[in-house]
N, C-alpha and C. Protein backbone atom coordinates (compact mmCIF):
# COMPACT_ATOMS: atom_id res chain seq x y z
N UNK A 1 -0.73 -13.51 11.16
CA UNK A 1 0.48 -13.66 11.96
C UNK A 1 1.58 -12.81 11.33
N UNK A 2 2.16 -12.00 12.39
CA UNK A 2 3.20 -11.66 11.75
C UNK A 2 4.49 -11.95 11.44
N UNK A 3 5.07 -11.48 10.41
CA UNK A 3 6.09 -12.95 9.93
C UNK A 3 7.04 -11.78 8.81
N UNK A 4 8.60 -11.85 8.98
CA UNK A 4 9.46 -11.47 8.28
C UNK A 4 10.34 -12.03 7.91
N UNK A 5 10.50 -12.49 6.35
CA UNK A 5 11.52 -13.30 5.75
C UNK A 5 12.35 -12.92 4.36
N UNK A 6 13.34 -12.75 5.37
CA UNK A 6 14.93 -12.50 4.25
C UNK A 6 15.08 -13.40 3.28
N UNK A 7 15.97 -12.25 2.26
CA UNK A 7 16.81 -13.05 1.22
C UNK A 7 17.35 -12.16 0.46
N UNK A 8 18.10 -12.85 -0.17
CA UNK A 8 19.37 -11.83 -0.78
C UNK A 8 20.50 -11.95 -0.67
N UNK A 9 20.90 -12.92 0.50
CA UNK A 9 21.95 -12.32 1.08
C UNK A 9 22.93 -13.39 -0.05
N UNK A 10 24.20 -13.23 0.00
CA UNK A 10 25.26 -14.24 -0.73
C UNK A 10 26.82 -13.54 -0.52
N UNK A 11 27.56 -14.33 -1.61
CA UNK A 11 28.76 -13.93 -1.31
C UNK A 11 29.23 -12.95 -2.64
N UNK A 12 29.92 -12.04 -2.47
CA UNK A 12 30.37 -10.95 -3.34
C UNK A 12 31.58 -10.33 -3.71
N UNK A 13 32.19 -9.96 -4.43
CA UNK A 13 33.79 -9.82 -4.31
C UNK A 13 33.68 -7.67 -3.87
N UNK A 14 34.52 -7.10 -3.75
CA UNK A 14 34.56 -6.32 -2.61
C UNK A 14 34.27 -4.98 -3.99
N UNK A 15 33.39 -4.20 -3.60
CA UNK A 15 32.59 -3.27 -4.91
C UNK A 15 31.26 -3.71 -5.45
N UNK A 16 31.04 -5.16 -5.26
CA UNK A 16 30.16 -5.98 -5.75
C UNK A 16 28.91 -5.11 -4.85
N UNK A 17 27.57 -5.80 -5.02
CA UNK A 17 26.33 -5.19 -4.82
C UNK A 17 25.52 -6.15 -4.65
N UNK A 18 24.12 -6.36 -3.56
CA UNK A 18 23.59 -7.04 -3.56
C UNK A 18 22.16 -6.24 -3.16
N UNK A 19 21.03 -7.12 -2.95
CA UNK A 19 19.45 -6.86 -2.95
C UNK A 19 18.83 -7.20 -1.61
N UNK A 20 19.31 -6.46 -0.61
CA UNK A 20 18.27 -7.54 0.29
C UNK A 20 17.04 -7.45 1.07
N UNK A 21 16.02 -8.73 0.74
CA UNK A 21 14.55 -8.21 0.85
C UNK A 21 14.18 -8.85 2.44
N UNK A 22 13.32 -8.07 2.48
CA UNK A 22 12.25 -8.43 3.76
C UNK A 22 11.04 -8.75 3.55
N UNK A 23 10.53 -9.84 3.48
CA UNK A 23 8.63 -9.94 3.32
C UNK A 23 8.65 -9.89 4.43
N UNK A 24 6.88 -9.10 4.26
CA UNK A 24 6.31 -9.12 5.78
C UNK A 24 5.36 -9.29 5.27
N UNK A 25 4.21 -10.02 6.39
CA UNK A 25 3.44 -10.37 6.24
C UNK A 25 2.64 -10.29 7.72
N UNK A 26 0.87 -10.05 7.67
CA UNK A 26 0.54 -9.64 8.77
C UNK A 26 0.39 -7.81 9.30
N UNK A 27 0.91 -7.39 8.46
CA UNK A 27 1.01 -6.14 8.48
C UNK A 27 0.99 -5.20 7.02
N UNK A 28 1.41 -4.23 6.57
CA UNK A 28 1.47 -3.22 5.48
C UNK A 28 2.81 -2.47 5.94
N UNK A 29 4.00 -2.67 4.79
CA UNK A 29 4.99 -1.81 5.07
C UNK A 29 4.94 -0.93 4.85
N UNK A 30 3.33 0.28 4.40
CA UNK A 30 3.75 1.13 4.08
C UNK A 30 2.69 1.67 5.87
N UNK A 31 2.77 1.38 6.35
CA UNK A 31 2.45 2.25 7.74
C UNK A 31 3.02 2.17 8.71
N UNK A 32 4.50 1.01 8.69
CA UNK A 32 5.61 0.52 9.48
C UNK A 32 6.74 0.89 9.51
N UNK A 33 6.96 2.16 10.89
CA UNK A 33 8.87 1.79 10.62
C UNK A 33 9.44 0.80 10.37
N UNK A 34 10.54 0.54 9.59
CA UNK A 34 11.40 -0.70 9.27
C UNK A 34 12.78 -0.15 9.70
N UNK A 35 13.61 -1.07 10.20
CA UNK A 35 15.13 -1.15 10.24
C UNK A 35 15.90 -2.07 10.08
N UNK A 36 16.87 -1.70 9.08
CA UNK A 36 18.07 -2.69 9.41
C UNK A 36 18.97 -2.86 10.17
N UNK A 37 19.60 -4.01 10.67
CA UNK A 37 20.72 -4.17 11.13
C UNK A 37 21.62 -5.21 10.95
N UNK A 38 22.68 -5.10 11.18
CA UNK A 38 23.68 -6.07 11.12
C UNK A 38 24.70 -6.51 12.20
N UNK A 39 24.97 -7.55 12.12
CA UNK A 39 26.03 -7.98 13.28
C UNK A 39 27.48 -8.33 12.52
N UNK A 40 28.37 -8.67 12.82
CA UNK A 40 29.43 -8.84 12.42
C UNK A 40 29.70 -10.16 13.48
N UNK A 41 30.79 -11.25 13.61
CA UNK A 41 31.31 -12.05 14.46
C UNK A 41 31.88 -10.97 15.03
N UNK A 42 31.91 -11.19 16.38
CA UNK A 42 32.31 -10.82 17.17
C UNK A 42 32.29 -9.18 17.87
N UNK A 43 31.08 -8.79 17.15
CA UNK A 43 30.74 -7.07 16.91
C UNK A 43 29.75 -6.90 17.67
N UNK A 44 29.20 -6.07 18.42
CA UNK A 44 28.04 -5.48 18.68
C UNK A 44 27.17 -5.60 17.48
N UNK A 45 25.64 -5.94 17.59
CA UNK A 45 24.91 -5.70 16.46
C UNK A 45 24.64 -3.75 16.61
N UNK A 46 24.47 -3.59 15.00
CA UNK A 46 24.55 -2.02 14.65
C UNK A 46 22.87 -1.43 13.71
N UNK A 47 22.73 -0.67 14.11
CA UNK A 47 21.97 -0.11 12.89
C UNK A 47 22.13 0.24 11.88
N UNK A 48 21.71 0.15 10.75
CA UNK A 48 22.16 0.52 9.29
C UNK A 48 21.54 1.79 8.83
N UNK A 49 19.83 1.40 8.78
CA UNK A 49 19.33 1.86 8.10
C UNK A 49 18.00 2.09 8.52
N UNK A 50 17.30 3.14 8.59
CA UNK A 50 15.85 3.35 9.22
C UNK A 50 15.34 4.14 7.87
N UNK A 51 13.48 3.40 8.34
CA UNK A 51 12.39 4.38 7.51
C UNK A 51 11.32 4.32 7.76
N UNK A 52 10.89 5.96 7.88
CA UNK A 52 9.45 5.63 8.53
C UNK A 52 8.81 6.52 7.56
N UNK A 53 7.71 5.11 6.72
CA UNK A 53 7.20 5.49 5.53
C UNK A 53 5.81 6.52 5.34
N UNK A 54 5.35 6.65 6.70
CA UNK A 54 4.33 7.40 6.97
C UNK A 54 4.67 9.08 6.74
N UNK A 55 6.08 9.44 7.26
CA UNK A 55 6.66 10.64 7.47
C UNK A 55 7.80 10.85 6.48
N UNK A 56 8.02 10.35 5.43
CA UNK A 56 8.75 10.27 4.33
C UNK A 56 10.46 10.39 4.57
N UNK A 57 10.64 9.65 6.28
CA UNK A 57 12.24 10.03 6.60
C UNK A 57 13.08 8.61 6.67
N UNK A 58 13.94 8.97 6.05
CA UNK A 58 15.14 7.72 5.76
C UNK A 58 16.45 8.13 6.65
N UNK A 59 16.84 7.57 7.33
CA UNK A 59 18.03 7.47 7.85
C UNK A 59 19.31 6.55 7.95
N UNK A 60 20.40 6.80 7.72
CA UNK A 60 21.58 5.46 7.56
C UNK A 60 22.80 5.88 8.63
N UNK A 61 23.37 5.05 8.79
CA UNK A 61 24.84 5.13 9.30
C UNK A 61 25.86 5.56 8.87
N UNK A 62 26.51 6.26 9.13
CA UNK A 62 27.13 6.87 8.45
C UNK A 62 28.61 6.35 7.43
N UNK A 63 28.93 5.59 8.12
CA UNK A 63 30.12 4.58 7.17
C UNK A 63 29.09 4.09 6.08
N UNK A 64 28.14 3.98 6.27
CA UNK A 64 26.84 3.19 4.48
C UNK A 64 26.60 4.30 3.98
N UNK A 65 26.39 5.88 3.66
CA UNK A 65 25.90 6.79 3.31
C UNK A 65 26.38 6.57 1.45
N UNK A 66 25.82 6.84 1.14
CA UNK A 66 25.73 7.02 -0.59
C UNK A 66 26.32 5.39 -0.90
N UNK A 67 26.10 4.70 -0.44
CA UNK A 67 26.24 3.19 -0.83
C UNK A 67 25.06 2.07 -1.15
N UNK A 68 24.35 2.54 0.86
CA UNK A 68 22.91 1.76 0.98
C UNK A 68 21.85 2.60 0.31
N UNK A 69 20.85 2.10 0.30
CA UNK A 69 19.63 2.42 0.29
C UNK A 69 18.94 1.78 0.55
N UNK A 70 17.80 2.41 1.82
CA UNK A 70 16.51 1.43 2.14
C UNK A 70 15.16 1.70 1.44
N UNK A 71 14.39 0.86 1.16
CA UNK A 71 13.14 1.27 0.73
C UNK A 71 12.36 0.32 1.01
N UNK A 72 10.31 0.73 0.51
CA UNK A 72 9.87 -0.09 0.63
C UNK A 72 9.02 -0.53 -0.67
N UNK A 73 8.59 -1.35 -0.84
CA UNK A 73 7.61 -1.65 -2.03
C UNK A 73 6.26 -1.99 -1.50
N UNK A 74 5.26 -0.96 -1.42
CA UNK A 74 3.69 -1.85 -1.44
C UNK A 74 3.14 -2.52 -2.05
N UNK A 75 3.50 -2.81 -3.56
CA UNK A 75 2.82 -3.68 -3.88
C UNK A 75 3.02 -5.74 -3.60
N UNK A 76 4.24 -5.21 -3.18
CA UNK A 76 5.18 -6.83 -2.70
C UNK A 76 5.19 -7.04 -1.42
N UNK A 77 5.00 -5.65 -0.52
CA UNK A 77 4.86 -5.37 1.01
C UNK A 77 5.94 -6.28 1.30
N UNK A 78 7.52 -5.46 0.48
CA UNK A 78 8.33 -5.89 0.89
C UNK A 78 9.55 -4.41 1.32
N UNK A 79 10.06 -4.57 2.39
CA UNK A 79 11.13 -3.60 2.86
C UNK A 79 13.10 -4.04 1.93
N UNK A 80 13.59 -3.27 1.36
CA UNK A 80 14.40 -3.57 0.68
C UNK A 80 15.81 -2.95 1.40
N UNK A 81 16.92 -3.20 1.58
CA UNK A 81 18.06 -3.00 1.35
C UNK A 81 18.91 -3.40 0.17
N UNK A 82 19.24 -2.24 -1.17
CA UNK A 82 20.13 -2.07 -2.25
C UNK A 82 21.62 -1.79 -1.08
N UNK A 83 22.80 -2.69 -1.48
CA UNK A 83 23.96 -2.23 -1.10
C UNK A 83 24.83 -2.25 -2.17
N UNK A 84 25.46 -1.37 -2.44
CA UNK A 84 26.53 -1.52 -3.48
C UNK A 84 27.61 -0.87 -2.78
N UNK A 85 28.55 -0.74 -3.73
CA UNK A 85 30.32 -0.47 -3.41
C UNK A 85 30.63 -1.01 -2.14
N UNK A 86 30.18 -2.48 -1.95
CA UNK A 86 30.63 -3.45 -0.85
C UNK A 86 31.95 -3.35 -0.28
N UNK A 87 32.35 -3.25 0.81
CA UNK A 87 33.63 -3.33 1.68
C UNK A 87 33.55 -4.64 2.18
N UNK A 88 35.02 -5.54 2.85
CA UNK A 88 34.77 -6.33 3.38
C UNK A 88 34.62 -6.24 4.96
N UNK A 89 34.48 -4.62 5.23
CA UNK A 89 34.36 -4.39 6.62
C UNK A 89 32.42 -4.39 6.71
N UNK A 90 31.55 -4.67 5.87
CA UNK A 90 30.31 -4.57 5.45
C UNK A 90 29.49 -6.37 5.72
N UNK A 91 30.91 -6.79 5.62
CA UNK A 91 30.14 -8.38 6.08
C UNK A 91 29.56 -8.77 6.93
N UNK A 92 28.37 -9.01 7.08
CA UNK A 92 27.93 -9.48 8.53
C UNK A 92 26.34 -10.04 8.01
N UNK A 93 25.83 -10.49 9.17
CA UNK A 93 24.31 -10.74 9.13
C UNK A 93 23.48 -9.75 9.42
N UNK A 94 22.48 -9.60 8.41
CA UNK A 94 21.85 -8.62 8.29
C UNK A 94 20.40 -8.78 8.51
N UNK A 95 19.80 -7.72 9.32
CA UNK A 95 18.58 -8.52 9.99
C UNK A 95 17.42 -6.79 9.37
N UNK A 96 16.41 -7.26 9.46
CA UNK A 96 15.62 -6.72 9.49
C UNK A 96 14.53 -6.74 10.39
N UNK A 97 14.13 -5.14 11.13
CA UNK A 97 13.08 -5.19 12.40
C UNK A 97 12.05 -4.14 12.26
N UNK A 98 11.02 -4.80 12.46
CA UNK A 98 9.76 -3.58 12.47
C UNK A 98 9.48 -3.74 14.36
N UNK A 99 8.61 -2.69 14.49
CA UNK A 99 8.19 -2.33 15.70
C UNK A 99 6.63 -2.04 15.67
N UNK A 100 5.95 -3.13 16.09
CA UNK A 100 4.26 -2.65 15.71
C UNK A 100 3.74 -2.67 17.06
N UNK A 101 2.79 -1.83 16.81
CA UNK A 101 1.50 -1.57 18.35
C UNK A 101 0.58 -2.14 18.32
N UNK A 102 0.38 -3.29 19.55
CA UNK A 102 -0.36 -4.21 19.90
C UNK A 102 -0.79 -3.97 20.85
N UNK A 103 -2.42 -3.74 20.89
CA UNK A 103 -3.15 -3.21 22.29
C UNK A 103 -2.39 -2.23 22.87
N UNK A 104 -1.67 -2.42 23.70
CA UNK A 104 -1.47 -1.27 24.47
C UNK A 104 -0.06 -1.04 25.18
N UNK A 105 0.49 -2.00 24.23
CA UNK A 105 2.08 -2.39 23.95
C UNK A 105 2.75 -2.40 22.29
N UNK A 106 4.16 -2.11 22.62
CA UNK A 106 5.03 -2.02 20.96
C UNK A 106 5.29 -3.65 21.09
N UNK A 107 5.32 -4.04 20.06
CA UNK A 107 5.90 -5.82 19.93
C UNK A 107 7.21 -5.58 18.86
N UNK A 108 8.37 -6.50 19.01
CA UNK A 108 9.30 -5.91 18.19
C UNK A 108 9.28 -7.68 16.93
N UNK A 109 9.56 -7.60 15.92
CA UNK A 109 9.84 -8.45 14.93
C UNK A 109 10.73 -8.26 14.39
N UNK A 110 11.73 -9.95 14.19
CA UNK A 110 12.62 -9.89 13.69
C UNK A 110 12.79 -10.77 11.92
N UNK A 111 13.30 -10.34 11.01
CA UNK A 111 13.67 -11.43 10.30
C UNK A 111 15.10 -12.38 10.77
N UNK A 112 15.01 -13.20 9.62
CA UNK A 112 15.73 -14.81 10.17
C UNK A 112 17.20 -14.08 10.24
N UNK A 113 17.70 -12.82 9.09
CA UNK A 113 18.98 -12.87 8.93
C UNK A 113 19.17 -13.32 7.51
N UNK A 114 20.11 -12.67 7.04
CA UNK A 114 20.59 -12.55 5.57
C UNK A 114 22.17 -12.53 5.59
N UNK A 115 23.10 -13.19 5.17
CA UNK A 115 24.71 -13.18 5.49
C UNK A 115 24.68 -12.80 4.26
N UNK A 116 25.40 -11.32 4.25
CA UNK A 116 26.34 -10.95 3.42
C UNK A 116 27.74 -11.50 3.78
N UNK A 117 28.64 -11.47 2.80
CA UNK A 117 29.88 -11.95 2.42
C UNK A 117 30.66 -11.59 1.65
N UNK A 118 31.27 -10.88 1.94
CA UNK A 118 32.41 -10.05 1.12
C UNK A 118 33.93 -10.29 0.85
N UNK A 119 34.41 -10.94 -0.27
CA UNK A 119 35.44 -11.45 -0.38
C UNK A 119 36.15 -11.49 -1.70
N UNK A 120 37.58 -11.34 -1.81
CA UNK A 120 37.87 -11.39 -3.43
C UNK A 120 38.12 -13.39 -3.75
């Protein structure tokens, strides 16, 4: 079954840095695009961060550039978001989504959500 579960997320004072993971399970992150995203109250949810580990390409948003970093780990077959030099415009819930091919359809998966929190 496939199955994605966050953590990491907490509260941070504004520069602060946090870790946040994705298990997956049911699959191999290293043959899976992964993405992040985040919502904010009252925001459109956004993309952060893409990687597609097959083709060695990483992509971010551009307000996160030299802050985030996405990656993945095979041996934990876990997808990671590193954030540092935190803003409090950076707060929001942070989700993680793969997109896998099932028969003869894409199926999309979500994790639960991770709240970052940014505050002095």
């Amino acid at each position: 079954q496939v199955q994605l579960v966050e953590s990491g997320g907490g509260l941070v004072q504004p520069g602060g840095s946090l870790r946040l993971s994705c298990a997956a399970s049911g699959f191999d992150v290293s043959i899976a695009p992964a993405k992040w995203y985040r919502q904010a109250p009252g925001k459109e949810r956004e993309l952060v961060a893409a990687i597609w580990p097959a083709e060695g390409r990483i992509n971010y948003l551009d307000s996160v550039k030299g802050r985030f970093t996405i990656s993945g780990d095979n041996a934990d077959n876990t997808v990671y978001l590193q954030v540092d030099s935190l803003k409090p415009e950076d707060a929001a819930v942070y989700y993680c989504n793969v997109i896998l091919q099932a028969w003869d359809e894409k199926l999309s998966y979500w994790g639960q959500g991770a709240q970052v929190t940014v505050s002095a």
